[in-house]
N, C-alpha and C. Protein backbone atom coordinates (compact mmCIF):
# COMPACT_ATOMS: atom_id res chain seq x y z
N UNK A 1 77.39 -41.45 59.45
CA UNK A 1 77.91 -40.88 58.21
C UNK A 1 78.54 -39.53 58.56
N UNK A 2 79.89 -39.16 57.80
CA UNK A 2 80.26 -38.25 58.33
C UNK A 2 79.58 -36.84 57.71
N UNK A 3 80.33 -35.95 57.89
CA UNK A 3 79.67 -34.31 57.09
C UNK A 3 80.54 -34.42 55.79
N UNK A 4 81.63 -35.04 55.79
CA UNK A 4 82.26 -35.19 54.03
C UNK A 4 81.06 -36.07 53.68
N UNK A 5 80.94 -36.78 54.02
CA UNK A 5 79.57 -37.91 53.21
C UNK A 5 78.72 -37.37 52.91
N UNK A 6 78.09 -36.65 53.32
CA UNK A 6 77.08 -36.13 53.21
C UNK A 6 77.16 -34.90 52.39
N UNK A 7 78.23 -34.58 52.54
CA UNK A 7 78.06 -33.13 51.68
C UNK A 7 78.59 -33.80 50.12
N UNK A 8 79.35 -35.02 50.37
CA UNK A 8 79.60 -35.68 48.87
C UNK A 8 78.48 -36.03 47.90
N UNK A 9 77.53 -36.53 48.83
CA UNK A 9 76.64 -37.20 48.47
C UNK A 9 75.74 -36.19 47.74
N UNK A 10 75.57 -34.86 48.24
CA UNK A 10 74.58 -33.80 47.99
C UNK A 10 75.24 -33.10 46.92
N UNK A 11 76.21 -33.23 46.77
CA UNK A 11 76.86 -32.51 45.30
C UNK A 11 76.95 -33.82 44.47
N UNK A 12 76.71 -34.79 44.74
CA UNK A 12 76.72 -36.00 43.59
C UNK A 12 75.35 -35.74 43.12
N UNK A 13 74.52 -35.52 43.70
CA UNK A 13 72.67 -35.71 43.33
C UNK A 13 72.55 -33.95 42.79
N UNK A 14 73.49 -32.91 43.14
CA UNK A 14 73.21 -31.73 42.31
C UNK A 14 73.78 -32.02 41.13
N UNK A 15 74.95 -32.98 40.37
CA UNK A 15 75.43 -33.33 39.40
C UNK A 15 74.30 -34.24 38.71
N UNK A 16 73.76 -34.64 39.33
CA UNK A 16 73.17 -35.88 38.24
C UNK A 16 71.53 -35.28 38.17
N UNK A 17 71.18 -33.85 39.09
CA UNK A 17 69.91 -33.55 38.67
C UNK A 17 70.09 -32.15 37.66
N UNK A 18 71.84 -31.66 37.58
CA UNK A 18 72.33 -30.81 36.67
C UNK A 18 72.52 -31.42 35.07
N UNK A 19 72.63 -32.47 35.08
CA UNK A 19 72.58 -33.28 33.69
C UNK A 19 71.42 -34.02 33.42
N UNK A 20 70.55 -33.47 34.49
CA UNK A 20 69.32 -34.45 33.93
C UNK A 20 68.09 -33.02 33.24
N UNK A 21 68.71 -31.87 33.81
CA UNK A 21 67.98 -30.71 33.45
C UNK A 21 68.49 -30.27 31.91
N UNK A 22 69.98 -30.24 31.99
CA UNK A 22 70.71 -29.99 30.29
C UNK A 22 70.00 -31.07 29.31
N UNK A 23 69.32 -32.29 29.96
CA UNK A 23 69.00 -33.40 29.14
C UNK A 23 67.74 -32.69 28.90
N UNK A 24 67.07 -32.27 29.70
CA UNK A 24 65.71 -32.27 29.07
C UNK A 24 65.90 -30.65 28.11
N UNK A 25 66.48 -29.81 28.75
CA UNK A 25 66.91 -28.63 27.88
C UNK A 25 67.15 -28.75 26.52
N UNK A 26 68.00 -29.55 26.17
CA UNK A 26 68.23 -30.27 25.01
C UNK A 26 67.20 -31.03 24.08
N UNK A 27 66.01 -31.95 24.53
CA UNK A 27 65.21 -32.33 23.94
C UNK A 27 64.26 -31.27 23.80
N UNK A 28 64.36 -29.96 24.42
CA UNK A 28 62.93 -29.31 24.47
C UNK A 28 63.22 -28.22 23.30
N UNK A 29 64.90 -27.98 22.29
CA UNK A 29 64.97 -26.88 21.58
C UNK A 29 64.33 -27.18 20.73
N UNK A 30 64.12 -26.22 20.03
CA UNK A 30 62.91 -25.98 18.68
C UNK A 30 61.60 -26.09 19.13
N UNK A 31 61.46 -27.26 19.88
CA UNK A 31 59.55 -27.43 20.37
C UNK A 31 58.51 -26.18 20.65
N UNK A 32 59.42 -25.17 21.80
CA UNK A 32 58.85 -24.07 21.96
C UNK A 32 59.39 -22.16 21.12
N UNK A 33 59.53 -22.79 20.10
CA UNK A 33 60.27 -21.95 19.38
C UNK A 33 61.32 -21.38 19.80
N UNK A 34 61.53 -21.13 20.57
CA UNK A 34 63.26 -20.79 21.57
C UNK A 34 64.01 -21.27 21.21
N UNK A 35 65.40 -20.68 21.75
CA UNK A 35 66.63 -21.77 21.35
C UNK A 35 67.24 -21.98 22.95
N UNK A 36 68.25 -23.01 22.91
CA UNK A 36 68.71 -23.40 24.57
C UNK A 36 69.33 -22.27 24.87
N UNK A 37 69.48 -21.93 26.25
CA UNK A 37 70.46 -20.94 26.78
C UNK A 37 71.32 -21.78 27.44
N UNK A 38 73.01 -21.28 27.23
CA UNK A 38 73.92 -21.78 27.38
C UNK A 38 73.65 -21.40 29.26
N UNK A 39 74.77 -22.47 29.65
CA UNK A 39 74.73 -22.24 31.22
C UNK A 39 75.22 -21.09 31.80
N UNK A 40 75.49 -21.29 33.11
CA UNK A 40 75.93 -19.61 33.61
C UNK A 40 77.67 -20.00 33.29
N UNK A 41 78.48 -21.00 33.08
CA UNK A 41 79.29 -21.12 32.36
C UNK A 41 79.80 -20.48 31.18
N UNK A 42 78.78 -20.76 30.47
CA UNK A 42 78.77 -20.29 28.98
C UNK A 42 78.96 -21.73 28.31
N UNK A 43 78.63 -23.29 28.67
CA UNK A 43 79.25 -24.07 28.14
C UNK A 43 77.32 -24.15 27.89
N UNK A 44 77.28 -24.69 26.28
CA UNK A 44 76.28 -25.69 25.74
C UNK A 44 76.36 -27.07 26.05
N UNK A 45 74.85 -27.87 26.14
CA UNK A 45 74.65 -29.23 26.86
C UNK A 45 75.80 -29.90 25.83
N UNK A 46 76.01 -30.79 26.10
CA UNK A 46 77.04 -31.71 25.07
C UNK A 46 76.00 -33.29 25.07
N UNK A 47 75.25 -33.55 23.82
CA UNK A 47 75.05 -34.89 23.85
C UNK A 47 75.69 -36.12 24.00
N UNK A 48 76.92 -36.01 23.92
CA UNK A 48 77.70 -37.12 24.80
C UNK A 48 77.75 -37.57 25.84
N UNK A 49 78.00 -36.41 26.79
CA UNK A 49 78.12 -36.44 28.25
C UNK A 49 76.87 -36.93 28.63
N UNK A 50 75.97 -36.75 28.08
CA UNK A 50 74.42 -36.93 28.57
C UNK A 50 74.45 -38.20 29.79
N UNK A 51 74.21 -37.86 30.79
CA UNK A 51 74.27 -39.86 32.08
C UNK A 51 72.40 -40.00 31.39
N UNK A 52 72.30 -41.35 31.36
CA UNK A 52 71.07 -41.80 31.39
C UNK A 52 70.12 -41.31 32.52
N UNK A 53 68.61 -40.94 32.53
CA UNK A 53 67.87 -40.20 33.01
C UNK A 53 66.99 -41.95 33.32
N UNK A 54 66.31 -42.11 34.32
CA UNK A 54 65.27 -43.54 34.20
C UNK A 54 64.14 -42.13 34.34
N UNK A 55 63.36 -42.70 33.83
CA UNK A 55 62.05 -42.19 33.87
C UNK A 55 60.80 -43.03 34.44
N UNK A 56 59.94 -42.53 35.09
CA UNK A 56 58.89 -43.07 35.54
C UNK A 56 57.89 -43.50 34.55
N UNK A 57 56.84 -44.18 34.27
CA UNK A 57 56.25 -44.23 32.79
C UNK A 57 54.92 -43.77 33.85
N UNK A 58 54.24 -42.89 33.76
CA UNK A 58 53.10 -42.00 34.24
C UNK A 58 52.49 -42.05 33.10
N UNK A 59 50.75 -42.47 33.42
CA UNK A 59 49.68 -42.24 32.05
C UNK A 59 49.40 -41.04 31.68
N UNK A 60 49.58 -40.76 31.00
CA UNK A 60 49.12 -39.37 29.80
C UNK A 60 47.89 -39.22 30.45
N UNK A 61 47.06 -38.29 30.25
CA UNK A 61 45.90 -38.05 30.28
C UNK A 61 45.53 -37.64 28.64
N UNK A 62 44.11 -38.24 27.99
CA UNK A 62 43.86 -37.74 26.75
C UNK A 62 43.50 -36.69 26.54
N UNK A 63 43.64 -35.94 25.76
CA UNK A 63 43.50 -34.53 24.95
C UNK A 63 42.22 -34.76 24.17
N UNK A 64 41.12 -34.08 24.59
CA UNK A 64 39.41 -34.45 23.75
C UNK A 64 39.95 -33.22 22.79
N UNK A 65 39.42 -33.58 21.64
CA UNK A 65 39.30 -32.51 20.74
C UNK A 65 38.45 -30.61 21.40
N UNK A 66 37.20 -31.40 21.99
CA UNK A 66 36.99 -30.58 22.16
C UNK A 66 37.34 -29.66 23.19
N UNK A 67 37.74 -29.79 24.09
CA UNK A 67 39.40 -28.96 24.67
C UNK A 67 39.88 -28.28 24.46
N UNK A 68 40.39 -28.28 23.14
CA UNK A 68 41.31 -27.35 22.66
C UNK A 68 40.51 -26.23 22.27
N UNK A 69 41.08 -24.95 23.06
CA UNK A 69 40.44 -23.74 22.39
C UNK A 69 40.98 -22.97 21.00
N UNK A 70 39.37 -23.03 20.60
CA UNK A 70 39.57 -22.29 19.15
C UNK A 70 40.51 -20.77 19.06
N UNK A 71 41.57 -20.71 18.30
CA UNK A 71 42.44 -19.23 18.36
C UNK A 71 41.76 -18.38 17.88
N UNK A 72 40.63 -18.42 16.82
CA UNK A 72 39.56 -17.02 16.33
C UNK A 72 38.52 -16.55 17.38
N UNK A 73 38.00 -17.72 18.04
CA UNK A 73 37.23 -17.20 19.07
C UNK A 73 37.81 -16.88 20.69
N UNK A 74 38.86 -17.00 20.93
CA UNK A 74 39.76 -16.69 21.81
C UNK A 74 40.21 -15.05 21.32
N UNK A 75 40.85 -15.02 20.47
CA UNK A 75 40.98 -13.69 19.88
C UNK A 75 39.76 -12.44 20.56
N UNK A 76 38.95 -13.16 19.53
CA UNK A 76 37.57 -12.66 19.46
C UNK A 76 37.45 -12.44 21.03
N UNK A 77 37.22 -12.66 22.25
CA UNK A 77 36.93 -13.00 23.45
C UNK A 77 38.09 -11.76 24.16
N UNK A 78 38.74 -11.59 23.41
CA UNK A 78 40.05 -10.37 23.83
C UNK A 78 39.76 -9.06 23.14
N UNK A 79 38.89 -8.94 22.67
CA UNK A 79 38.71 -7.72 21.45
C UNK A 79 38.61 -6.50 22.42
N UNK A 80 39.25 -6.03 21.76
CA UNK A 80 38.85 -4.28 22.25
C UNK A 80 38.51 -3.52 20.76
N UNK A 81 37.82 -2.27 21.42
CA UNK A 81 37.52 -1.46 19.80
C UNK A 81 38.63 -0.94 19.13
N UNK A 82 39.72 -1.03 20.02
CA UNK A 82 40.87 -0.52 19.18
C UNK A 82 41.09 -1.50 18.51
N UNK A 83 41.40 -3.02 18.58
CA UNK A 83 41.66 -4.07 18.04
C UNK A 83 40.48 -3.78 16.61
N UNK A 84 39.17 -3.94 16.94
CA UNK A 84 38.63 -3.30 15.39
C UNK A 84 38.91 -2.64 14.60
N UNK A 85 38.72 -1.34 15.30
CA UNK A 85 39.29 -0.57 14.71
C UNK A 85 40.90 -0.75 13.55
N UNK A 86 42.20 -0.79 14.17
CA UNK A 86 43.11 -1.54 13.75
C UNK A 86 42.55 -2.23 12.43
N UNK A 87 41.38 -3.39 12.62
CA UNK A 87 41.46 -4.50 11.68
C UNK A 87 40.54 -3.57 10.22
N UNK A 88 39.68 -3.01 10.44
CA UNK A 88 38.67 -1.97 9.76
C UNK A 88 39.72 -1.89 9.14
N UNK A 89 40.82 -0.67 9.32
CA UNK A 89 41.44 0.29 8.95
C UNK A 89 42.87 -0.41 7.75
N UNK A 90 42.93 -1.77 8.02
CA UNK A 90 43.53 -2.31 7.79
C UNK A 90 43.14 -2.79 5.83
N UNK A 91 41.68 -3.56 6.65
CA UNK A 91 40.94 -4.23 5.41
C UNK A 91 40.60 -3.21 4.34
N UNK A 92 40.25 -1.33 5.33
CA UNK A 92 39.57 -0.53 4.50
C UNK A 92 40.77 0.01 3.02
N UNK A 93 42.24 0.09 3.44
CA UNK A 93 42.99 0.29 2.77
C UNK A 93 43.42 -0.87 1.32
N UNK A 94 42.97 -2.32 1.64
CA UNK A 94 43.12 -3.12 1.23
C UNK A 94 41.76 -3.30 0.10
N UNK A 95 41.17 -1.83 0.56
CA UNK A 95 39.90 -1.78 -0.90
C UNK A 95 38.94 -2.90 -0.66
N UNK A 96 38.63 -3.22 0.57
CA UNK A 96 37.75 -3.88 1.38
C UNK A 96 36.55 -3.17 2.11
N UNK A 97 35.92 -2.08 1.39
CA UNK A 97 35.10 -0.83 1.99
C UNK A 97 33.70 -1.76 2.07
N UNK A 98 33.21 -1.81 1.07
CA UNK A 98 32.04 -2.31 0.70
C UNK A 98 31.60 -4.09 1.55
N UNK A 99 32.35 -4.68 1.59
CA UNK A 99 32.65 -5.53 2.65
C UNK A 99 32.36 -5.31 4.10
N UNK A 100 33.07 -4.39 4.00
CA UNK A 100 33.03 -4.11 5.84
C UNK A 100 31.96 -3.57 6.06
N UNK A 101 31.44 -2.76 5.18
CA UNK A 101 29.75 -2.20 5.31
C UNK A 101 28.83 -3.37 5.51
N UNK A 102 28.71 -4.50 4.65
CA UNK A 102 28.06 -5.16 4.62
C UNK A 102 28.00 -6.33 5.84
N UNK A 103 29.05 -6.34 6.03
CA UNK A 103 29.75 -6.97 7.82
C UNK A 103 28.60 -6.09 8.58
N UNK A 104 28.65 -4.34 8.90
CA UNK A 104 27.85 -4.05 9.80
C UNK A 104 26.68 -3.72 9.34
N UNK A 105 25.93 -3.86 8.46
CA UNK A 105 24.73 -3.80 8.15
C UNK A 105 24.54 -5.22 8.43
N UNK A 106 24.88 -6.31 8.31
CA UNK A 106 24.53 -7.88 8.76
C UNK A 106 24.26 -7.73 10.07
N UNK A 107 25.10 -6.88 10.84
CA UNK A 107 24.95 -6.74 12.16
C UNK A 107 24.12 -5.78 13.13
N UNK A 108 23.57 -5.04 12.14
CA UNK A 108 22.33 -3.97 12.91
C UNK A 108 23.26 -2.50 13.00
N UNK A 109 24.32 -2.32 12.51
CA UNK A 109 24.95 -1.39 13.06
C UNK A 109 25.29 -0.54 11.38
N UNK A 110 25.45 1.08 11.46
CA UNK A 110 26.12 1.49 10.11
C UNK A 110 27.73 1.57 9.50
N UNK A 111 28.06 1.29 11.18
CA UNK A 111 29.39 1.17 11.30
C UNK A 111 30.16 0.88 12.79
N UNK A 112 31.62 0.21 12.62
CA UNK A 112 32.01 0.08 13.98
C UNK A 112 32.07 0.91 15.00
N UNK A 113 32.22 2.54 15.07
CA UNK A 113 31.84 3.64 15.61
C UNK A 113 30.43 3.35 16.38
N UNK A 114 29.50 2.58 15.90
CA UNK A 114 28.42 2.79 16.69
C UNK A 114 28.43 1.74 18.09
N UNK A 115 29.24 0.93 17.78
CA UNK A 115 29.22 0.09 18.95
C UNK A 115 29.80 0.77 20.71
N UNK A 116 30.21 2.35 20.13
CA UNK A 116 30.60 3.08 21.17
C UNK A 116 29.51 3.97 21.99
N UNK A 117 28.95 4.31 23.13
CA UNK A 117 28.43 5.24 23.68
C UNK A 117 28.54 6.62 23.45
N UNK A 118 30.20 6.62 23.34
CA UNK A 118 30.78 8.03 23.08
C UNK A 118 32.12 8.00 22.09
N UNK A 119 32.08 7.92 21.27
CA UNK A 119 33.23 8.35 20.38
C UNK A 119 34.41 8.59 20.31
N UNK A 120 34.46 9.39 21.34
CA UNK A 120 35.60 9.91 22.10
C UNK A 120 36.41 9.06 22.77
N UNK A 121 35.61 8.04 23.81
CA UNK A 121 35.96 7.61 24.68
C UNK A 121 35.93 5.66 23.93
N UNK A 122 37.00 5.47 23.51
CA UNK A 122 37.01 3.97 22.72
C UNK A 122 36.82 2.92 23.86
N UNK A 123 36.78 3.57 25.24
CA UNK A 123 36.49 1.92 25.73
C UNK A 123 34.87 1.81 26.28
N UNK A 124 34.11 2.50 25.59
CA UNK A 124 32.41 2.95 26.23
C UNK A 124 31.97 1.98 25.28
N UNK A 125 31.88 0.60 24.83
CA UNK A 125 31.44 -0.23 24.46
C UNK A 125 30.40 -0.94 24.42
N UNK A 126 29.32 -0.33 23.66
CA UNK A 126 27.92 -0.90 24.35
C UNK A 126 27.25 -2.22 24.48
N UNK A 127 27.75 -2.93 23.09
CA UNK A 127 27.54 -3.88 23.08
C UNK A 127 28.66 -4.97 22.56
N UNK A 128 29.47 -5.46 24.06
CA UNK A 128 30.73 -6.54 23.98
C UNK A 128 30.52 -7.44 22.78
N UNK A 129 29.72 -8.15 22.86
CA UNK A 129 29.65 -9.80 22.42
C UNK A 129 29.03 -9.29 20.71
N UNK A 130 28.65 -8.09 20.22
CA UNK A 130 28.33 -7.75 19.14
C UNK A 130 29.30 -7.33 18.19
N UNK A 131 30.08 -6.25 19.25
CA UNK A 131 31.28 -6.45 18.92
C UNK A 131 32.35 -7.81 18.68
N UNK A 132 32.25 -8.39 19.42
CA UNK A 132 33.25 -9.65 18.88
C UNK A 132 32.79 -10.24 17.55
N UNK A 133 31.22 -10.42 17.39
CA UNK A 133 30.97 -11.24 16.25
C UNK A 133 31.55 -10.46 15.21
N UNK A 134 31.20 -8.75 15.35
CA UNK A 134 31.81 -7.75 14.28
C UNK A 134 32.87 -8.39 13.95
N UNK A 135 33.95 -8.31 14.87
CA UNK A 135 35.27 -8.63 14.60
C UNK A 135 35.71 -10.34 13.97
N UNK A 136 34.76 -11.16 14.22
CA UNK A 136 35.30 -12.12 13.84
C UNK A 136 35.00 -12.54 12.37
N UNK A 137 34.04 -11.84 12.13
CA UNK A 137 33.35 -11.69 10.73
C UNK A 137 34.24 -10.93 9.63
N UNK A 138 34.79 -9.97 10.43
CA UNK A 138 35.97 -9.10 9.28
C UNK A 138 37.47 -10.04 9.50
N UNK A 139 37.41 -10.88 10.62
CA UNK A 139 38.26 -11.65 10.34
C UNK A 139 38.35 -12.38 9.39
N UNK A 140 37.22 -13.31 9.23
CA UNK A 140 37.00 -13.79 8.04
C UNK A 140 37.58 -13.51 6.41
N UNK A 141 37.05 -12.00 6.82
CA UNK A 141 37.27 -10.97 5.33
C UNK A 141 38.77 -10.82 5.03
N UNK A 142 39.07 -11.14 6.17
CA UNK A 142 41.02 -10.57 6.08
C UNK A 142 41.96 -11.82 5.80
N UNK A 143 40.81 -12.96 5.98
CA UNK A 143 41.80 -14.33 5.11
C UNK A 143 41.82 -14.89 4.12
């Protein structure tokens, strides 16, 4: 085979794995909230042109319910006291005082301030996982 062959051949298979990428580009807008980006062209996929793609048929693997992680307790699992704080300050304006008291009196505490060592210092956190329940509890309050 010569070096034209070969180099034909290798720009035929960058053409047909360049329209097989605009193909899937194309099925994937809206899904991930994005929109397509045009090529370094500037030209958008054209569904016409589309060449047929064969696809392999590969088994799925199932999705157990329980798998999927919960987004409140994921949240929750990210908390910092500023993130409380924030949410406190939020609910407290929203005439949610008496609430949020009762959130940390449920919780052993007089207020979110106490979950700190030092006051000063917002990341001296004494007790993590007390804090999260705090927070997921005024989550609650805020829906």
């Amino acid at each position: 085979m010569s070096i034209e062959a070969l180099l034909q051949a290798q720009i035929d298979a960058l053409k047909e794995n360049t329209a097989a990428v605009l193909l899937l580009e194309a099925s994937l807008v809206g899904r991930a909230g994005g929109s397509s980006k045009p090529s370094a062209k500037g030209e958008k996929p054209k569904a016409e042109t589309k060449p047929e793609v064969k696809e392999e048929k590969k088994p799925e693997p199932e999705v157990k319910e329980e798998s999927k992680p919960d987004p409140v307790k994921e949240e929750a699992a990210a908390t910092s006291y500023e993130t409380l704080r924030e949410l406190v300050l939020k609910l407290a304006s929203g005439g949610k005082r008496d609430e949020i008291k009762a959130v940390s009196a449920k919780h052993g505490i007089t207020a979110p301030k106490d979950l700190l060592k030092d006051p000063a210092d917002m990341s001296s956190v004494t007790d993590q996982a007390k804090l999260e329940a705090v927070y997921v509890d005024l989550l609650a309050l805020e829906a």
